[in-house]
Protein backbone atom coordinates (compact mmCIF):
# COMPACT_ATOMS: atom_id res chain seq x y z
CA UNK A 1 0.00 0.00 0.00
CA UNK A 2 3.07 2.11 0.90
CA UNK A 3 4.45 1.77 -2.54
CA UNK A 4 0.96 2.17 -4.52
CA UNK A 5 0.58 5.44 -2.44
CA UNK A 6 4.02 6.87 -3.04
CA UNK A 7 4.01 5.74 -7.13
CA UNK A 8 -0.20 8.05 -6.73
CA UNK A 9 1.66 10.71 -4.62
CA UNK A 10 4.30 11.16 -7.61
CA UNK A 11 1.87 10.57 -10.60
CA UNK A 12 0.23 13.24 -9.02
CA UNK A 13 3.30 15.38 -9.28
CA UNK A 14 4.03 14.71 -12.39
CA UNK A 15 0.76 15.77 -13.52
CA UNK A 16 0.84 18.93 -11.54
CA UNK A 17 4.00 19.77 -13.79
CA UNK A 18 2.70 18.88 -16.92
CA UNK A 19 -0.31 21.44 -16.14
CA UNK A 20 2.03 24.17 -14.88
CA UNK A 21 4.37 23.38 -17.97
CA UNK A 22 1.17 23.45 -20.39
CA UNK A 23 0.35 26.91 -18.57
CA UNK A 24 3.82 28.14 -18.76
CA UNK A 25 3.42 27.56 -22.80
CA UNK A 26 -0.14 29.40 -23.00
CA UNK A 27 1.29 32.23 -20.94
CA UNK A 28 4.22 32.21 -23.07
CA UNK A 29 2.45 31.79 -26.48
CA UNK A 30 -0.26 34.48 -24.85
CA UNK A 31 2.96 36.94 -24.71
CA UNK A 32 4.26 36.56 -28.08
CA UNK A 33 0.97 37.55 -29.50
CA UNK A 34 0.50 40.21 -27.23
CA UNK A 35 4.19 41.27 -28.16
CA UNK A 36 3.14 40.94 -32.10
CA UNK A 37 -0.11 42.27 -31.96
CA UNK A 38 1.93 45.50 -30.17
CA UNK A 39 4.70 45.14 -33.11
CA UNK A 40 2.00 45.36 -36.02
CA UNK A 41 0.31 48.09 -34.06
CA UNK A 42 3.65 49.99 -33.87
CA UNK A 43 4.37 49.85 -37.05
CA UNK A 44 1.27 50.79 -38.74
CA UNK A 45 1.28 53.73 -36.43
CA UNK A 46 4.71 54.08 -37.54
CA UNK A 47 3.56 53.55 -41.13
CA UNK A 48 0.80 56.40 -41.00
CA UNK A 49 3.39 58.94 -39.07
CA UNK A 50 5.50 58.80 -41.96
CA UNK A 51 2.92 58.52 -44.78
CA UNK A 52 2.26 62.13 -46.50
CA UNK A 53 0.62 64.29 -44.49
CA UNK A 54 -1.57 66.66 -47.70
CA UNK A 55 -2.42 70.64 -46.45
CA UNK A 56 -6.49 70.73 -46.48
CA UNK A 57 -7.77 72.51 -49.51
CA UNK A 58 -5.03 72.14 -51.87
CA UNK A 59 -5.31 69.27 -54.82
CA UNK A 60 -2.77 66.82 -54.64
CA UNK A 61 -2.81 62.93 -56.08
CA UNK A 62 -4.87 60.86 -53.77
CA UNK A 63 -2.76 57.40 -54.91
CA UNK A 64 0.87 59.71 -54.13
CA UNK A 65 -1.00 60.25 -50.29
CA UNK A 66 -1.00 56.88 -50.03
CA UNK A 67 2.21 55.83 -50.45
CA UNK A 68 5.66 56.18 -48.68
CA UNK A 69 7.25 57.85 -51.57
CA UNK A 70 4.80 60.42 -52.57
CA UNK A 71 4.46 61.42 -55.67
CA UNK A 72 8.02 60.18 -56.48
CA UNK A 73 6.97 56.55 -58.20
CA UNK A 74 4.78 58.44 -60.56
CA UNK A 75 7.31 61.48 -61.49
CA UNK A 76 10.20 58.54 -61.54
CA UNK A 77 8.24 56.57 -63.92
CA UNK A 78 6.69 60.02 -65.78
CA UNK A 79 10.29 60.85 -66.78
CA UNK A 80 11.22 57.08 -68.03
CA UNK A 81 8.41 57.23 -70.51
CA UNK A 82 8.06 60.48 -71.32
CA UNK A 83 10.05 61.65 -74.33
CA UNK A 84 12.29 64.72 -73.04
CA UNK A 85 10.61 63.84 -69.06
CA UNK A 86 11.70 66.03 -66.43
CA UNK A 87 10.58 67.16 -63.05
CA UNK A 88 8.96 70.00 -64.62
CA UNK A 89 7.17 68.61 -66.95
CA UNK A 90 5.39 65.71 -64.12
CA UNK A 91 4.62 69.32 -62.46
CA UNK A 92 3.13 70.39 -65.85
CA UNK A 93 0.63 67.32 -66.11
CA UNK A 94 0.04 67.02 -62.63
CA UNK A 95 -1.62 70.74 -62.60
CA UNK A 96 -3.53 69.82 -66.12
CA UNK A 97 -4.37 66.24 -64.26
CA UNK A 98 -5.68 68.59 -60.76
CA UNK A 99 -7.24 71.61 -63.20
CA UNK A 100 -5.83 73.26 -60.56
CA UNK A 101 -3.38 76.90 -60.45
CA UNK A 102 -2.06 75.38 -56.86
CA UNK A 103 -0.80 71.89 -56.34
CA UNK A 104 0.60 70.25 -53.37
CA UNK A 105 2.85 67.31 -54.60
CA UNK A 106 4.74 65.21 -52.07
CA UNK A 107 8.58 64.99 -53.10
CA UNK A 108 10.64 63.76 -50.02
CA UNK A 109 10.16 61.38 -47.13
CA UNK A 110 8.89 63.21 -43.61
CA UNK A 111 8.80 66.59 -45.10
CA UNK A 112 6.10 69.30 -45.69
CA UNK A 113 4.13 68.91 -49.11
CA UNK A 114 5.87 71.22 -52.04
CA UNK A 115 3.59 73.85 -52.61
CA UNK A 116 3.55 74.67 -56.78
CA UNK A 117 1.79 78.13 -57.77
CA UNK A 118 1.28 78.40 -61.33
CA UNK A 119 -0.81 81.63 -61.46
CA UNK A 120 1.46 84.42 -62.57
CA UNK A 121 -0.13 87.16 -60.61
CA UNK A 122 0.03 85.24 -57.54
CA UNK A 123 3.80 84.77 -57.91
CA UNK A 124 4.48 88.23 -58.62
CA UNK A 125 2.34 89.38 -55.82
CA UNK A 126 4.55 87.09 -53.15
CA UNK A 127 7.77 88.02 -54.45
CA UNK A 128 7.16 91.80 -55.05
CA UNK A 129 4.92 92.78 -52.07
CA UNK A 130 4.32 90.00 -50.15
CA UNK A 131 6.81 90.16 -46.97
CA UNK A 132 5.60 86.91 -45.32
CA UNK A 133 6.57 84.78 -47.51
CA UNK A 134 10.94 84.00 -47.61
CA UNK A 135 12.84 82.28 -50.15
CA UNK A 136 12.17 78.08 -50.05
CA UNK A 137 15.42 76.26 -49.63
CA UNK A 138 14.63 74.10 -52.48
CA UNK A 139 15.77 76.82 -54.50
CA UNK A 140 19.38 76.27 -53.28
CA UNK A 141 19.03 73.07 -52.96
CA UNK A 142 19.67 73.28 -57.06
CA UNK A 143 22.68 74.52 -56.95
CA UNK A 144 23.83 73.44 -53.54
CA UNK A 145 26.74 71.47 -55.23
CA UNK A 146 27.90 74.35 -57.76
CA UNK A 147 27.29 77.51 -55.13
CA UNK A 148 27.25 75.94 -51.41
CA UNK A 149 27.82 79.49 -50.27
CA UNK A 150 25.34 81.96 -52.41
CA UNK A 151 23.23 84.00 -50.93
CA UNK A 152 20.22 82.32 -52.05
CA UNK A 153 20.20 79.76 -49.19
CA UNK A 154 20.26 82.44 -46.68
CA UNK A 155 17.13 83.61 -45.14
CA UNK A 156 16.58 87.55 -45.78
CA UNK A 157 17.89 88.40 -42.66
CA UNK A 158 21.24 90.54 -41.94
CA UNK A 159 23.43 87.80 -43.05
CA UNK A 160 21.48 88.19 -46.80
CA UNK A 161 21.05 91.91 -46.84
CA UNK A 162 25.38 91.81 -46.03
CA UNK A 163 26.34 89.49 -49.08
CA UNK A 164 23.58 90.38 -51.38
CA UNK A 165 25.27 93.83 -51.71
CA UNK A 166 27.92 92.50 -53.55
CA UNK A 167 25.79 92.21 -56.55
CA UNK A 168 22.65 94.23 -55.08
CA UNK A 169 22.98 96.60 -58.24
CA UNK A 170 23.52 94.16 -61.13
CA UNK A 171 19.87 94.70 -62.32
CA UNK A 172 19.34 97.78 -62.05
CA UNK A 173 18.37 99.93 -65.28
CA UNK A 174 21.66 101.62 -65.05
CA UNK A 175 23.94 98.67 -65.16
CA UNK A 176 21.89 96.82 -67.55
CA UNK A 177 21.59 100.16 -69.81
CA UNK A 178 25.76 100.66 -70.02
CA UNK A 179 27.37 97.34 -68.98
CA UNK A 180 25.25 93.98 -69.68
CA UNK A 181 23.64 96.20 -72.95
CA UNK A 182 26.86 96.91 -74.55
CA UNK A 183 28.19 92.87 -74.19
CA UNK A 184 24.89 91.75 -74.79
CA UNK A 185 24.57 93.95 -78.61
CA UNK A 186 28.22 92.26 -79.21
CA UNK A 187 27.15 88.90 -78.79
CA UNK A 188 23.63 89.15 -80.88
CA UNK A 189 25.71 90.75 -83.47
CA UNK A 190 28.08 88.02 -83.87
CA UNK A 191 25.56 85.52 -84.03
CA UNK A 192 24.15 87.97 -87.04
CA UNK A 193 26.98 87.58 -88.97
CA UNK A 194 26.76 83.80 -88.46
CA UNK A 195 23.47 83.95 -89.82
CA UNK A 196 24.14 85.37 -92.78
CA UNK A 197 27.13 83.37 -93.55
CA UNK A 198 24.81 80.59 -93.00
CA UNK A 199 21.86 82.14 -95.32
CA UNK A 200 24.60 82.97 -98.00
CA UNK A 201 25.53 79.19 -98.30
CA UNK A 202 21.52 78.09 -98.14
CA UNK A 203 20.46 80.12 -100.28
CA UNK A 204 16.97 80.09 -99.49
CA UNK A 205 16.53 76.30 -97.55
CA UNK A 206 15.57 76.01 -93.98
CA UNK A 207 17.97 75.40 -91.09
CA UNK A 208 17.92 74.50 -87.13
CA UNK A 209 18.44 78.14 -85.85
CA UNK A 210 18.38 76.63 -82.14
CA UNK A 211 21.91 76.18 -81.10
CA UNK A 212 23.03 79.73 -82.21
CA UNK A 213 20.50 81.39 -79.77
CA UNK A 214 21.70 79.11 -76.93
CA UNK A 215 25.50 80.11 -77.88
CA UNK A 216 24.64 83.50 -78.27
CA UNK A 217 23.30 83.69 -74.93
CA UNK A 218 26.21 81.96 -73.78
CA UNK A 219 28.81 84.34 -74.91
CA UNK A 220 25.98 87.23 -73.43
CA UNK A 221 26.15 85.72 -70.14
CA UNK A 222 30.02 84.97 -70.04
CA UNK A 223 30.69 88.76 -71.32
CA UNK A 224 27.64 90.43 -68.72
CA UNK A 225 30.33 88.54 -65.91
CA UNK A 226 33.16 89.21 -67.10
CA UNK A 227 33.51 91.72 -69.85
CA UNK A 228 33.22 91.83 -73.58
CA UNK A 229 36.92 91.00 -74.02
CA UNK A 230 36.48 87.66 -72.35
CA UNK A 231 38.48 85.44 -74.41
CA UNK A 232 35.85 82.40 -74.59
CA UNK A 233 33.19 82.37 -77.17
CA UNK A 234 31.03 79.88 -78.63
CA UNK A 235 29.47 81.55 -81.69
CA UNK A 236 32.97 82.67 -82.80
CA UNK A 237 34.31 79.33 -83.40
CA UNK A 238 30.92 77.85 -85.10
CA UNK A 239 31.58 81.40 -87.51
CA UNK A 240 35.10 80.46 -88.22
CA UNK A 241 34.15 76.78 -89.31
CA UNK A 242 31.39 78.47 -91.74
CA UNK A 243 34.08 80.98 -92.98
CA UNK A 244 36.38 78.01 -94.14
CA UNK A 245 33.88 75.85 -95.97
CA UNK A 246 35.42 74.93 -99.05
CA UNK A 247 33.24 75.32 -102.18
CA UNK A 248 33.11 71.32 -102.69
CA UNK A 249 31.33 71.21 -98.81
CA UNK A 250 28.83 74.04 -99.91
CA UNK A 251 27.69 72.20 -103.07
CA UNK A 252 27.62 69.32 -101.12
CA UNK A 253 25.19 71.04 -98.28
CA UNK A 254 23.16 72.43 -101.23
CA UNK A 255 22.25 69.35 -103.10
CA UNK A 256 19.81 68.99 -100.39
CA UNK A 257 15.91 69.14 -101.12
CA UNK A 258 14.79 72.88 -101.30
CA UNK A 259 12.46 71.72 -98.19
CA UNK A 260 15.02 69.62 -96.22
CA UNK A 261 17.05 71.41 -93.35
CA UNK A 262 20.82 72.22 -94.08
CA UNK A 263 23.07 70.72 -91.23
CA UNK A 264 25.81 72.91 -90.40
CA UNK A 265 29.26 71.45 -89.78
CA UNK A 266 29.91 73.39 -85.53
CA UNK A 267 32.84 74.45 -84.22
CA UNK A 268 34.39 72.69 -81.42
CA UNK A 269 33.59 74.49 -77.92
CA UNK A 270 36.62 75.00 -75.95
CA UNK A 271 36.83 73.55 -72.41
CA UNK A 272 35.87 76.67 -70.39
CA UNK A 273 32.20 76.85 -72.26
CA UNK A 274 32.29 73.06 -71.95
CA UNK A 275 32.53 72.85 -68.32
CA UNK A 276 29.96 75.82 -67.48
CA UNK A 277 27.25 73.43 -69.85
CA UNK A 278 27.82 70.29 -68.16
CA UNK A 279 27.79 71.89 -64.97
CA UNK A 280 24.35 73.15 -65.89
CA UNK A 281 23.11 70.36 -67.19
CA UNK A 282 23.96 68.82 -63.42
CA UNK A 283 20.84 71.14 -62.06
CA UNK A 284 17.86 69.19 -64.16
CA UNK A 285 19.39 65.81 -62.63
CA UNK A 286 18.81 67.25 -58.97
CA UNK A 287 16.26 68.81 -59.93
CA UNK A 288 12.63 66.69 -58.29
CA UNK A 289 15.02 64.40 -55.93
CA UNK A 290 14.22 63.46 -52.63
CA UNK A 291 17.17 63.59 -51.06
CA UNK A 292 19.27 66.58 -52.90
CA UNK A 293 22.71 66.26 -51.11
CA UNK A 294 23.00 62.66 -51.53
CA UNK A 295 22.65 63.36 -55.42
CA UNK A 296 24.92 66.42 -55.32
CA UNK A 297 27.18 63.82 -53.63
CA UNK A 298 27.37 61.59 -56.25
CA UNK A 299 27.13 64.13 -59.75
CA UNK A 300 29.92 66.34 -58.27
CA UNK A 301 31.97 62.48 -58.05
CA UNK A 302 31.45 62.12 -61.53
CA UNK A 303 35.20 62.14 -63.44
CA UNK A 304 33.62 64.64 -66.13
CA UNK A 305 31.81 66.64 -63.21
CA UNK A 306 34.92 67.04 -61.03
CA UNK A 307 36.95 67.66 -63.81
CA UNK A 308 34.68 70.88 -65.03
CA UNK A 309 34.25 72.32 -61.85
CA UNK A 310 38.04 72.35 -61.42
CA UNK A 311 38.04 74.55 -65.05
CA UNK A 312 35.47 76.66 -63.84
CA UNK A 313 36.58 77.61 -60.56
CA UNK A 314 40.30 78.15 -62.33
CA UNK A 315 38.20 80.60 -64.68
CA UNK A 316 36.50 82.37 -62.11
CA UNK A 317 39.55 82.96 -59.76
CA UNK A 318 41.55 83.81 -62.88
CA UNK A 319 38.83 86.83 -63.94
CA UNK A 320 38.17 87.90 -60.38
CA UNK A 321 41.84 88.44 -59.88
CA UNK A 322 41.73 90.47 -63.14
CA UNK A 323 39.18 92.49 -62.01
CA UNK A 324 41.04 92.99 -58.45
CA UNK A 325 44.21 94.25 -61.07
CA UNK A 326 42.23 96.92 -63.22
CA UNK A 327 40.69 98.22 -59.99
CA UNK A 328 43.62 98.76 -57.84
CA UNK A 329 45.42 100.37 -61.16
CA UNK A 330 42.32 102.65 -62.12
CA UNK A 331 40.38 103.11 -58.88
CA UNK A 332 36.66 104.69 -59.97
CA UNK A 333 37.60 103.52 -63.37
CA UNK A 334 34.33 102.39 -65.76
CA UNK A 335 32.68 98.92 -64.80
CA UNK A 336 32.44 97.15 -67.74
CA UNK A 337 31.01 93.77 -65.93
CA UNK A 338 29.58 91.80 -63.12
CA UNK A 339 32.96 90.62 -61.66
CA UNK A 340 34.07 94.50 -61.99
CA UNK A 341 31.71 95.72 -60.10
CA UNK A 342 31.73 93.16 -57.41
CA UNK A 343 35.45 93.48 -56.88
CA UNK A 344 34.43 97.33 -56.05
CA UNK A 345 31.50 96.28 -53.49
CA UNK A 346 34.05 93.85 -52.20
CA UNK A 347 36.54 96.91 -51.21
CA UNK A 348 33.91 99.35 -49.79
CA UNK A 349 32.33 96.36 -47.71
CA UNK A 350 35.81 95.42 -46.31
CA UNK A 351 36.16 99.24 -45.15
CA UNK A 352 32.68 99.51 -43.41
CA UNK A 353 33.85 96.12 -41.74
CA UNK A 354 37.10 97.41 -40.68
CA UNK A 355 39.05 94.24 -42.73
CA UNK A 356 41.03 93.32 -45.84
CA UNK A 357 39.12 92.77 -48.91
CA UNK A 358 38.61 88.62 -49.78
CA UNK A 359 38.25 89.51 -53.85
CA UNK A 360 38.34 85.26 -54.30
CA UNK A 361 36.89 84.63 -51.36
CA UNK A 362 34.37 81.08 -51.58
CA UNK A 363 31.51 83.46 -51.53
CA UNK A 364 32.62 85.67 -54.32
CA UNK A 365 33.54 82.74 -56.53
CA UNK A 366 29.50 81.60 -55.82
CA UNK A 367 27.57 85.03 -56.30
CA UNK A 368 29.81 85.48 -59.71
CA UNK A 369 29.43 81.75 -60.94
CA UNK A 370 25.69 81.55 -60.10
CA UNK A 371 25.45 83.94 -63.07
CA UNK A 372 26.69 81.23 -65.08
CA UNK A 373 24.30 78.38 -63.53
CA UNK A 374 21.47 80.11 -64.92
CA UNK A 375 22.16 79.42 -68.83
């Protein structure tokens, strides 16, 4: 009896512990669902913190709301199947899309929603009179990796209103009547006397007039910052290869149909030009990307990238110090450009300031080659 009541006695246990074990696993499996269900909940409510958050009132694309990315899936595959696709033009079909002069679209992770006016009076109205409205830093953001220290990502505050002297008067009718009018004559003219070189040979048939504007306003630009004698021209060279057309080539470009465009042979652009386009060019691949600095990170890496902004800031330097020579030699001499000018704001700043002039200063290099930017 002893022994059948000691072998009950530790059945008995063994049960207990099989119960206890069984309720240590529902307490346990209990737990991890409790700890899953919380995960999931986390996460959603993690999911919804970061999902777009659209400004009542204002259209915007109801699918880009609902996604992580925005509106960045649609304008990434916009610009893959859309011949000549670009930030801008995903803008331009989103507001035709909304019928709507104010669009919110929703660009980059965790930010605000981009606000995009298209009504003309509006815009003129907030950057003419309006004074609550300050400059968006998504406007430096496009040239943060070509002018990292322009005065267009400062707020207007005393900072701006202290560096934006330096080329406060560029605009003015003034300078534009006897300095950028002047170089800017010089350079239309020149691309006049390419034309009719070029109307001479076609005697009548069409061609592409395209590319000579855009050089033309090159050269403008280049001779508004630095003077008509700048020694870098792109219309010159495309004249000189039209001047030396042998009268085999004309025939040749004539036996074209009356109808059919001539194609001119260009001239070759010389590196200085060649660097201030492909540094442009860098803007419309920044341009509509989430994260700007990582991408100005990676372009400004690029062999052909480095390698231009090395020409260009050689260029700049080189004209600024130029400048810096003809003022010191003829002080209150005749400003004949942008970097002449500046160089003179440069010296009456440093006196109010009680300092030496900086005349290649990082900041004057920026204000002078964000000129450029803007081709």
């Amino acid at each position: 009896m002893g022994f059948f009541r000691g072998s009950a006695i530790s059945n008995i246990g063994l049960t207990l512990q099989d119960k206890l074990h069984d309720i240590d696993i529902q307490a346990s499996n209990t737990n991890l669902a409790l700890i899953g269900i919380a995960v999931v909940l986390i996460f959603r409510h993690l999911y919804l913190l970061i999902l777009p958050k659209p400004i009542p009132g204002i259209p915007y694309n109801a699918q880009s709301a609902r996604r992580l990315l925005g509106d960045v899936p649609a304008m990434t595959s916009h610009i893959a199947h859309t011949e000549g696709g670009t930030f801008i033009t995903y803008i331009m079909e989103a507001m035709k899309t909304l019928n709507a002069p104010l669009i919110q679209v929703f660009i980059r992770p965790l930010s605000k929603p981009l606000l995009i006016l298209a009504d003309f009076p509006e815009a003129h109205d907030i950057l003419v009179r309006r004074k609550d409205f300050d400059r968006s830093h998504t406007l430096g953001d496009l040239v943060q990796g070509l002018a990292p220290d322009h005065h267009i990502h400062l707020k207007t505050n005393a900072a701006w209103k202290a560096q934006r002297r330096l080329v406060q008067n560029l605009m003015t009718p003034s300078f534009l009547h006897n300095v950028a009018g002047p170089v800017i004559h010089q350079s239309v003219s020149r691309m006049i006397d390419l034309w009719r070189a070029k109307s001479s040979i076609a005697n009548g048939r069409p061609w592409a007039a395209g590319d000579d504007i855009n050089q033309m306003a090159l050269d403008a630009v280049m001779a508004f910052a630095f003077g008509g004698k700048f020694e870098h021209s792109a219309t010159r060279p495309a004249l000189e290869v039209i001047g030396k057309l042998d009268a085999m080539t004309v025939k040749t470009l004539q036996r074209s149909a009356p109808d059919e465009p001539l194609v001119f042979p260009k001239g070759k652009v010389d590196e200085v030009l060649q660097s201030t386009l492909d540094l442009t060019e860098t803007v419309g691949e920044v341009q509509g990307n989430p994260v700007p600095s990582l991408m100005w990170a990676y372009v400004t890496r690029k062999p052909k990238i480095r390698r231009a902004i090395q020409i260009k800031e050689a260029y700049i330097n080189k004209e600024l110090r130029d400048a810096a020579e003809r003022f010191h030699k003829s002080p209150g001499g005749a400003i004949k450009s942008a970097a002449d000018y500046m160089i003179e704001q440069e010296k009456e700043l440093a006196l109010k300031d009680g300092r030496e002039p900086n005349y290649l200063s990082r900041v004057m290099v920026d204000e002078v080659g964000k000129f450029l930017s803007a081709i």
